[in-house]
N, C-alpha and C. Protein backbone atom coordinates (compact mmCIF):
# COMPACT_ATOMS: atom_id res chain seq x y z
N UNK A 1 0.84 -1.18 0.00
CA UNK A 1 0.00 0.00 0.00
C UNK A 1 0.88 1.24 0.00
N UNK A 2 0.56 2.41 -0.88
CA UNK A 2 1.27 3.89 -0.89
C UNK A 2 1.18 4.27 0.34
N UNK A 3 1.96 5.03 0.43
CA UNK A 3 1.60 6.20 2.05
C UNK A 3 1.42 7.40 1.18
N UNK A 4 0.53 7.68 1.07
CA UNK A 4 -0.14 8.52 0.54
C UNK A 4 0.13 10.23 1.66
N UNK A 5 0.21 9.88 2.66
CA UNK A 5 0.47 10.32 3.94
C UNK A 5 2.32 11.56 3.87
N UNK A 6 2.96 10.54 3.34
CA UNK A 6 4.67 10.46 3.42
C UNK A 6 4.97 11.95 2.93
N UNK A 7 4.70 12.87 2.66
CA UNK A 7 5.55 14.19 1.98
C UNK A 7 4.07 14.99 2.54
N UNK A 8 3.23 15.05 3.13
CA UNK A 8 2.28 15.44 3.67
C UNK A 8 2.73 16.68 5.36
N UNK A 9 2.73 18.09 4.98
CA UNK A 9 3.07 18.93 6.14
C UNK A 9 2.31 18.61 7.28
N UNK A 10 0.73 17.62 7.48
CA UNK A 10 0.10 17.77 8.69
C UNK A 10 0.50 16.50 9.19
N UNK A 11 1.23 15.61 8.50
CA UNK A 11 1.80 14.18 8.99
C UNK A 11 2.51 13.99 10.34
N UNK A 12 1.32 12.77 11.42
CA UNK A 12 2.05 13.46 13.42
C UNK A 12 0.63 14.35 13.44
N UNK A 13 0.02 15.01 13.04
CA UNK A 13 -0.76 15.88 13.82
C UNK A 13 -2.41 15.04 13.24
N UNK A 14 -2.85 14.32 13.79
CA UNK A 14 -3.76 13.41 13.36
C UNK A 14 -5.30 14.40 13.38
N UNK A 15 -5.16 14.94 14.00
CA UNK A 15 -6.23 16.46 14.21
C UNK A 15 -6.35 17.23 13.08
N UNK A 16 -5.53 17.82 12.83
CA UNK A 16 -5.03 18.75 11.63
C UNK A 16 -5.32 17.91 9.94
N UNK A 17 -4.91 16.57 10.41
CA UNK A 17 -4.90 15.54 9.05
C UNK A 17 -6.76 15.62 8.73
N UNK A 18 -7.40 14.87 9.88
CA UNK A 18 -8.65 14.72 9.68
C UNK A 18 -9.68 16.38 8.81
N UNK A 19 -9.04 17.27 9.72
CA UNK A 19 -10.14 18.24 9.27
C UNK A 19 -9.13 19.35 7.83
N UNK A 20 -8.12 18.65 7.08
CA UNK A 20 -7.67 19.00 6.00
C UNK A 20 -8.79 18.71 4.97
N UNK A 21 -8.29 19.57 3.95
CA UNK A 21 -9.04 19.44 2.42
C UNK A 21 -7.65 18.21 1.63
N UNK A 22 -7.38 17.79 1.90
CA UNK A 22 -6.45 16.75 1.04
C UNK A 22 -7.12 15.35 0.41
N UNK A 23 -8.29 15.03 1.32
CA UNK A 23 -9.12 14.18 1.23
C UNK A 23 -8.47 12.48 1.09
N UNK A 24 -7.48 12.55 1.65
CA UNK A 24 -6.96 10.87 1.88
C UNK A 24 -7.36 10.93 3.59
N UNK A 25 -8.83 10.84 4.09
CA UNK A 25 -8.89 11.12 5.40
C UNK A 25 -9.10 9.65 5.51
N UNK A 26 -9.27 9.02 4.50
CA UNK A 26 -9.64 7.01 4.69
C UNK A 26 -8.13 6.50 4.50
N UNK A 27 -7.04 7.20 4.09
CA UNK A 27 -5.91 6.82 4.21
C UNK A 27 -5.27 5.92 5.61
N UNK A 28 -5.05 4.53 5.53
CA UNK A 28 -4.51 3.29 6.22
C UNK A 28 -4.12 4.30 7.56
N UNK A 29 -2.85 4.83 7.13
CA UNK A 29 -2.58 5.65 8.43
C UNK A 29 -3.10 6.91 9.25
N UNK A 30 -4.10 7.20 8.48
CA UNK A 30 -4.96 8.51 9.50
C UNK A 30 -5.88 6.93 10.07
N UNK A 31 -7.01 6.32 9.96
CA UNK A 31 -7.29 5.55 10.30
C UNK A 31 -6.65 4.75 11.69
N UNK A 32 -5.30 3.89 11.71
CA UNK A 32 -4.68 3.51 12.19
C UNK A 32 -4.49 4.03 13.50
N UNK A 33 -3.92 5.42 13.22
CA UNK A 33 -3.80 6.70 14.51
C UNK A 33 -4.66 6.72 15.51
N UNK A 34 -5.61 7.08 14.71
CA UNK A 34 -7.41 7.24 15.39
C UNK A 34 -7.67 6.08 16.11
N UNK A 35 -7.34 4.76 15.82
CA UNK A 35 -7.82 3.63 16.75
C UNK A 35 -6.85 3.51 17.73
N UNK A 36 -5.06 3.98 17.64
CA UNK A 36 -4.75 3.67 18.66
C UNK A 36 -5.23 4.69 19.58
N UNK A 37 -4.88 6.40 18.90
CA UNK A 37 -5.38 7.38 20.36
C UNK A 37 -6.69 6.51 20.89
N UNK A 38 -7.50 6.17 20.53
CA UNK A 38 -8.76 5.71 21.09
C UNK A 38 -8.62 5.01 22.25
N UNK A 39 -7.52 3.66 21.61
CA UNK A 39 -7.31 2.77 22.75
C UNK A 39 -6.80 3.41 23.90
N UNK A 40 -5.65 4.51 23.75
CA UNK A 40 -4.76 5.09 24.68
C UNK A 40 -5.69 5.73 25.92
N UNK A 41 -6.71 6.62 25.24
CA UNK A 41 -7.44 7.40 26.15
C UNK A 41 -8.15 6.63 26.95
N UNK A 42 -8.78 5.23 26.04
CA UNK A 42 -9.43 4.69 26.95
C UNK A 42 -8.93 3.84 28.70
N UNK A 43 -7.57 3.56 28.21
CA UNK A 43 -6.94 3.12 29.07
C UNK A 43 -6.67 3.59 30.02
N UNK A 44 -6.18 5.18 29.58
CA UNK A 44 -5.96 6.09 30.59
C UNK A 44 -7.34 5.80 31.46
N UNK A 45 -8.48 6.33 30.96
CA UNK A 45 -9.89 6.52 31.54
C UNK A 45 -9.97 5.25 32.44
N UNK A 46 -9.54 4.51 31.84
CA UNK A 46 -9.77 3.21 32.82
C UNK A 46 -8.97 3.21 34.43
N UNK A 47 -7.73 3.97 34.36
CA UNK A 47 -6.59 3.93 35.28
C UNK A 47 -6.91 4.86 36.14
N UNK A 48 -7.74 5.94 35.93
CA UNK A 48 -7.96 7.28 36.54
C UNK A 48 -9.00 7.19 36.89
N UNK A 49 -10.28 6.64 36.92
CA UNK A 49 -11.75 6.61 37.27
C UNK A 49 -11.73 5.96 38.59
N UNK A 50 -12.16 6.60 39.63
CA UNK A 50 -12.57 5.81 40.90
C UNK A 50 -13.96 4.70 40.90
N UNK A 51 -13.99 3.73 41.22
CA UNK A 51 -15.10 2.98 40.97
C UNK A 51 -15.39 2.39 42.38
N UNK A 52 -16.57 2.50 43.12
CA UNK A 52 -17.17 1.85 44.34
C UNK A 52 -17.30 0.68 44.21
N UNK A 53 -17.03 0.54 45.69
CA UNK A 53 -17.38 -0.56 45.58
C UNK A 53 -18.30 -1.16 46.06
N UNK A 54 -19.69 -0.43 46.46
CA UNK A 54 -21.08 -0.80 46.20
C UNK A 54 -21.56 -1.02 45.01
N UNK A 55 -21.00 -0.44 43.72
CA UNK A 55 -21.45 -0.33 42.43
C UNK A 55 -21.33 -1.51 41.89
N UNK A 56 -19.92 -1.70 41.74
CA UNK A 56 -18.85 -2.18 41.30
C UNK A 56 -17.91 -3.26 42.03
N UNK A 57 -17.70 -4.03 42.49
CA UNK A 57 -17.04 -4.44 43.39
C UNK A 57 -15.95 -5.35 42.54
N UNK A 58 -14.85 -5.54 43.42
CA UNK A 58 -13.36 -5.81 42.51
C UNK A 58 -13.45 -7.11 42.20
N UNK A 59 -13.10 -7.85 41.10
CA UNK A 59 -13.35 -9.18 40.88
C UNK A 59 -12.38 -9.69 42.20
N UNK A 60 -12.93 -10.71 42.68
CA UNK A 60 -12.35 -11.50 44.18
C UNK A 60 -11.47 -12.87 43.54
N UNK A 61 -10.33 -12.57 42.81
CA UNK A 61 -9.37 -13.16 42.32
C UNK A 61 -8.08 -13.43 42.76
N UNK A 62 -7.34 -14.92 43.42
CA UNK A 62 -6.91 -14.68 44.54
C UNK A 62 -5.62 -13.79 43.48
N UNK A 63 -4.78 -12.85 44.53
CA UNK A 63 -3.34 -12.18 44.14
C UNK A 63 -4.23 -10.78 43.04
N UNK A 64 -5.73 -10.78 43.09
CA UNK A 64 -6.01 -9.61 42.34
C UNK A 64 -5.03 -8.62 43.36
N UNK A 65 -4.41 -7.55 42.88
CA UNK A 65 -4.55 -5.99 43.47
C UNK A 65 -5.14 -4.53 43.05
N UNK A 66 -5.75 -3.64 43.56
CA UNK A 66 -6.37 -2.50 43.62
C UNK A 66 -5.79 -1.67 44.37
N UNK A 67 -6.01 -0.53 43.99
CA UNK A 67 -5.80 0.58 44.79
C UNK A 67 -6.98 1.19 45.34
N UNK A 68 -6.93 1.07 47.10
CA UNK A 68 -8.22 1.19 47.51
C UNK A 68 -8.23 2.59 47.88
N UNK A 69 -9.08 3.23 48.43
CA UNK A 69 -9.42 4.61 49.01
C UNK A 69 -10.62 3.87 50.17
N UNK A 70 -10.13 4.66 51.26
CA UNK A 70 -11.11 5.09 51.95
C UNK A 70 -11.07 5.68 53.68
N UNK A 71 -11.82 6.44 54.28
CA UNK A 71 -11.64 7.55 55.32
C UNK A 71 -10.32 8.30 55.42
N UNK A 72 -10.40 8.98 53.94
CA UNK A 72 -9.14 9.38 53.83
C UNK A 72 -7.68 9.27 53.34
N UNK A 73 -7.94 7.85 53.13
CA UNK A 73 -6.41 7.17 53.13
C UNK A 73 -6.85 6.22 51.56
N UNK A 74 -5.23 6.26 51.14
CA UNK A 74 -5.23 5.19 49.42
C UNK A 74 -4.23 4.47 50.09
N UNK A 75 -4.49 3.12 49.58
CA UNK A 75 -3.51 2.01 50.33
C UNK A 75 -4.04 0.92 48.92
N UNK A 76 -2.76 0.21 49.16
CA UNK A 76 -3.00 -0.96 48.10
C UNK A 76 -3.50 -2.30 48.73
N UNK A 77 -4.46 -2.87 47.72
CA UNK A 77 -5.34 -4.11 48.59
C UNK A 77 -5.17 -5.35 47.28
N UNK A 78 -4.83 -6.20 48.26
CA UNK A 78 -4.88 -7.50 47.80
C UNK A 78 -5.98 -8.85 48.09
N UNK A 79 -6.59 -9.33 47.05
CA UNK A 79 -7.54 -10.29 47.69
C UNK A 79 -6.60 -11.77 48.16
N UNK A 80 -6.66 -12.09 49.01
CA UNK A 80 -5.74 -13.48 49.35
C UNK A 80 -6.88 -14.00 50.19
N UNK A 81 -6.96 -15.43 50.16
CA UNK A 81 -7.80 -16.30 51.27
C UNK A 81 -9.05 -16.09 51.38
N UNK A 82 -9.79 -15.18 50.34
CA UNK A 82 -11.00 -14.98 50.28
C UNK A 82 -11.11 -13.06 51.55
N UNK A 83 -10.75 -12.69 51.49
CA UNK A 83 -10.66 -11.52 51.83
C UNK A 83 -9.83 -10.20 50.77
N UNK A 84 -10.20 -9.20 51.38
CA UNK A 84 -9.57 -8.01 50.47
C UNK A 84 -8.94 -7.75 51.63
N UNK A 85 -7.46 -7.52 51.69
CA UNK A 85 -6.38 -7.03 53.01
C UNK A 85 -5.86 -5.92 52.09
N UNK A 86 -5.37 -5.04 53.41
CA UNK A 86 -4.46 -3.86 53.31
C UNK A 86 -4.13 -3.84 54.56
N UNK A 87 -3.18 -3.34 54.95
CA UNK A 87 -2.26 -2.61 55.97
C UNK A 87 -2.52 -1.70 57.01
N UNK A 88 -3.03 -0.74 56.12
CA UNK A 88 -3.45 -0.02 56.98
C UNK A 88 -5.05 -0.46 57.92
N UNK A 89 -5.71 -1.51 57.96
CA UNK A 89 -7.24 -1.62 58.09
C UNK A 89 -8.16 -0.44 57.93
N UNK A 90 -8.20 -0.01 57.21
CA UNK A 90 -9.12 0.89 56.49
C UNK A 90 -10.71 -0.11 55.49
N UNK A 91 -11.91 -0.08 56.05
CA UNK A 91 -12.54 -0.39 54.82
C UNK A 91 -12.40 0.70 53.42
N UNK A 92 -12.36 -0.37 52.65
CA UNK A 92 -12.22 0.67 51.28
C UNK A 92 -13.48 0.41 50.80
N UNK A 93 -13.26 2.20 50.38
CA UNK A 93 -14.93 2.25 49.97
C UNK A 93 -15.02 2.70 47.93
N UNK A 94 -13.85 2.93 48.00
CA UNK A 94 -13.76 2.97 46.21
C UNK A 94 -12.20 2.08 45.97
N UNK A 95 -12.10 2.76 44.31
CA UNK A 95 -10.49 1.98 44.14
C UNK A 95 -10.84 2.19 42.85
N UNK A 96 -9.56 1.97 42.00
CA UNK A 96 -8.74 2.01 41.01
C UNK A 96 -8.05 0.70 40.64
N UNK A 97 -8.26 0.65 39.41
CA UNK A 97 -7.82 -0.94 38.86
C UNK A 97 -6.24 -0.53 38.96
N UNK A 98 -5.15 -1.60 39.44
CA UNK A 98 -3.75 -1.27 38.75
C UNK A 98 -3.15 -1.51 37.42
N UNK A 99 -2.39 -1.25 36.37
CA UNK A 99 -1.97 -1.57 35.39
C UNK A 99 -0.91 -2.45 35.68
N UNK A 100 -1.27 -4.05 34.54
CA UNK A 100 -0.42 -5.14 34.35
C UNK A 100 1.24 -4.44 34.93
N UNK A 101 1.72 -5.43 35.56
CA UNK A 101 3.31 -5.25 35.88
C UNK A 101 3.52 -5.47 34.78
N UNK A 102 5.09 -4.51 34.39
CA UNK A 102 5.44 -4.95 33.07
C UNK A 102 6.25 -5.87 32.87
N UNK A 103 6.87 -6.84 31.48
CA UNK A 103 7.69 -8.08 31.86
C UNK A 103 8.88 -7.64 31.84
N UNK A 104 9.54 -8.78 32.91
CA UNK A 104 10.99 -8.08 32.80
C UNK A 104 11.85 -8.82 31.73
């Protein structure tokens, strides 16, 4: 496939590409862009959203971890033995998923 894209001044600015008059806006790589920012933001959104846990409650997976919140305090919680533990004994009343460790 051409890169139709390649000698293009708005090429990197995926914003600028879309709302051009050049009209390769179905071009492989404006396309491409657009699905990863998508994924990116969503991930972020996923990492940053507090979620209850009346709502929501953390899948009870043993070695799951979360980042809990509550009366004040963020502490990290682990489900082991059929319980959610933390350190500090705080009930947690929201939390935050953690992102995969990365491999070494």
């Amino acid at each position: 496939m051409v890169d139709q894209c390649k000698h293009c001044d708005l090429r990197g600015d995926i914003n600028a590409c879309l709302f051009s008059e050049c009209f390769h806006h179905e071009n492989w790589m404006a396309k491409q862009q657009a699905e990863r920012i998508k994924a990116l933001e969503d991930k972020v959104q996923s990492l940053t959203t507090l979620i209850s846990v009346k709502e929501h409650p953390p899948e009870r997976i043993q070695g799951n971890k979360v980042l809990g919140f509550g009366e004040g305090y963020f502490f990290e919680c682990e489900y082991d033995d059929g319980y959610w533990c933390n350190l500090c004994g705080v009930d947690m009343t929201h939390y935050i998923l953690l992102p995969e460790s990365p491999e070494s």
